[in-house]
Protein backbone atom coordinates (compact mmCIF):
# COMPACT_ATOMS: atom_id res chain seq x y z
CA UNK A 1 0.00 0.00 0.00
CA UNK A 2 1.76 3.53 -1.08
CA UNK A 3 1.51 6.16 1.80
CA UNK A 4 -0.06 8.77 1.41
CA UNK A 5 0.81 12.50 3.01
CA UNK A 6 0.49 16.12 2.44
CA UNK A 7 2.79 18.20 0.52
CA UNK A 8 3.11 21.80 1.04
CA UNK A 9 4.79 24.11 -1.61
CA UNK A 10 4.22 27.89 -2.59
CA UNK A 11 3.48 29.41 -5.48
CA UNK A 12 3.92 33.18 -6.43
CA UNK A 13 4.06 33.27 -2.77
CA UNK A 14 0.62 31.55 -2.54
CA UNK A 15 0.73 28.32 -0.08
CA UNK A 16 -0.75 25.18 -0.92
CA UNK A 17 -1.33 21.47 0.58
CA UNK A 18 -2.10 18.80 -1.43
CA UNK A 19 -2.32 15.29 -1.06
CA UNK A 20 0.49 13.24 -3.07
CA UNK A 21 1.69 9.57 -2.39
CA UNK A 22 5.44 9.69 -0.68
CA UNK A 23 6.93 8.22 -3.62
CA UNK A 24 6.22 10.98 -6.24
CA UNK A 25 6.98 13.84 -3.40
CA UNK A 26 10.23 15.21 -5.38
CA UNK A 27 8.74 14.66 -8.73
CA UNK A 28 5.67 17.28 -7.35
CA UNK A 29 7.89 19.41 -5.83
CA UNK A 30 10.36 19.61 -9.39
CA UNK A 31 6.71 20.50 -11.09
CA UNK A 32 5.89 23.17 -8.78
CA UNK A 33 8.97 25.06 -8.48
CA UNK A 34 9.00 24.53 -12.60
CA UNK A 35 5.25 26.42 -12.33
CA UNK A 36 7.04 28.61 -9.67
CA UNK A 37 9.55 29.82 -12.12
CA UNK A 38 7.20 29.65 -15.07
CA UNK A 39 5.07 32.20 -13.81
CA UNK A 40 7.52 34.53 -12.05
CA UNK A 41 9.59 34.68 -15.77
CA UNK A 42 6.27 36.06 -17.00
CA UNK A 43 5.18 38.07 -14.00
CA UNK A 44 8.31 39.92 -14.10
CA UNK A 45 7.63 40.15 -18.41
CA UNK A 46 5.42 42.56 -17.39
CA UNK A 47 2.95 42.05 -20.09
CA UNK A 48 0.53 40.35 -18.11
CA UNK A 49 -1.38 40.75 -15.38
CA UNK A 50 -3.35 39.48 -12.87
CA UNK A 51 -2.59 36.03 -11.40
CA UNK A 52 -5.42 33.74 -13.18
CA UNK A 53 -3.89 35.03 -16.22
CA UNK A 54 -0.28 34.41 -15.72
CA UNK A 55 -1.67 31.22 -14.84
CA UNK A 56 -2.90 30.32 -17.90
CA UNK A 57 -0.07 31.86 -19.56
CA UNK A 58 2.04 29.73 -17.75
CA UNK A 59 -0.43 26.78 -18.47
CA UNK A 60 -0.14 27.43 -22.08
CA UNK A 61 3.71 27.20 -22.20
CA UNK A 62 4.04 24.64 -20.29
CA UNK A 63 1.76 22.81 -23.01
CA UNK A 64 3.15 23.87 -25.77
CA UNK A 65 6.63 22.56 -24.29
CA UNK A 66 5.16 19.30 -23.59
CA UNK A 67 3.28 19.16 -27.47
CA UNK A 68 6.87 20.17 -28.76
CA UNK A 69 8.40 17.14 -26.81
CA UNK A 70 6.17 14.57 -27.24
CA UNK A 71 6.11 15.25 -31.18
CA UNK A 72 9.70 14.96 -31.26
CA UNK A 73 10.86 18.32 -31.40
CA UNK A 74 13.45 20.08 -29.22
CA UNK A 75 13.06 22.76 -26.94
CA UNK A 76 15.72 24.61 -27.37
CA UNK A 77 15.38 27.54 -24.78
CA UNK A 78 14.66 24.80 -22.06
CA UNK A 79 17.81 22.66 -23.40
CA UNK A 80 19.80 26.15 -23.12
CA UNK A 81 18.59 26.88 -19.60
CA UNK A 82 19.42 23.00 -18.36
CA UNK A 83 23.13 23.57 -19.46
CA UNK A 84 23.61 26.55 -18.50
CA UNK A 85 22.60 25.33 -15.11
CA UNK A 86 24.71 22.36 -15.01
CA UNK A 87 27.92 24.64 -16.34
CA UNK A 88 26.94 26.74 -13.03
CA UNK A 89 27.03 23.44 -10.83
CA UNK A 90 30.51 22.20 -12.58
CA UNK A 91 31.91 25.36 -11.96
CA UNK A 92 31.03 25.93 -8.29
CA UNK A 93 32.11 22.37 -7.71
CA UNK A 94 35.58 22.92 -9.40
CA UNK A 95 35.63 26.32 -7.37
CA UNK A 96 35.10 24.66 -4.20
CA UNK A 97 37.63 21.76 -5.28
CA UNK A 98 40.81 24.37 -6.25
CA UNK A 99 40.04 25.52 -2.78
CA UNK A 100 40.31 22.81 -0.95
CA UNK A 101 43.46 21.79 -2.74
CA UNK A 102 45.01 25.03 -2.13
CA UNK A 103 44.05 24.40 1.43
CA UNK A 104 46.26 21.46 1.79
């Protein structure tokens, strides 16, 4: 039997609870900060208001990213964004390593 508990996260500052089996905790969490970010990249866009619509602007990408996937095609500006990231983590972690070698 999967457990079952309650998973808070926020939102455009907005809290919210919602039930989610233990096992797909992290995979909820992953979606909601990706909403998180979705809708603070076009809050801050300026072009919208309102939170219902950012919302569904937010909706909508996140769609259309998930149409472009599943149809085989590449999202580029998400690719971008994933490396950039990871060039971010490999360079903090060589940082941190040519410190503690200079330490010894």
């Amino acid at each position: 039997m999967t457990k079952v508990s309650n998973l808070d996260f926020s939102i455009l500052d907005r809290d919210f609870s919602v039930a989610c089996p233990d096992s797909e905790r992290q995979n909820l969490l992953a979606a909601a900060q990706y909403l998180d970010n979705k809708m603070r990249e076009i809050q801050q866009g300026g072009k919208v208001s309102g939170q219902d619509r950012i919302a569904i602007m937010a909706g909508l990408n996140i769609a259309y990213e998930l149409l472009t996937t599943q149809s085989g095609g590449v999202n580029l500006g998400s690719l971008k964004q994933k490396v950039h990231d990871l060039e971010t983590k490999l360079d903090q972690a060589l940082s941190e390593q040519k410190q503690l070698s200079s330490t010894d």
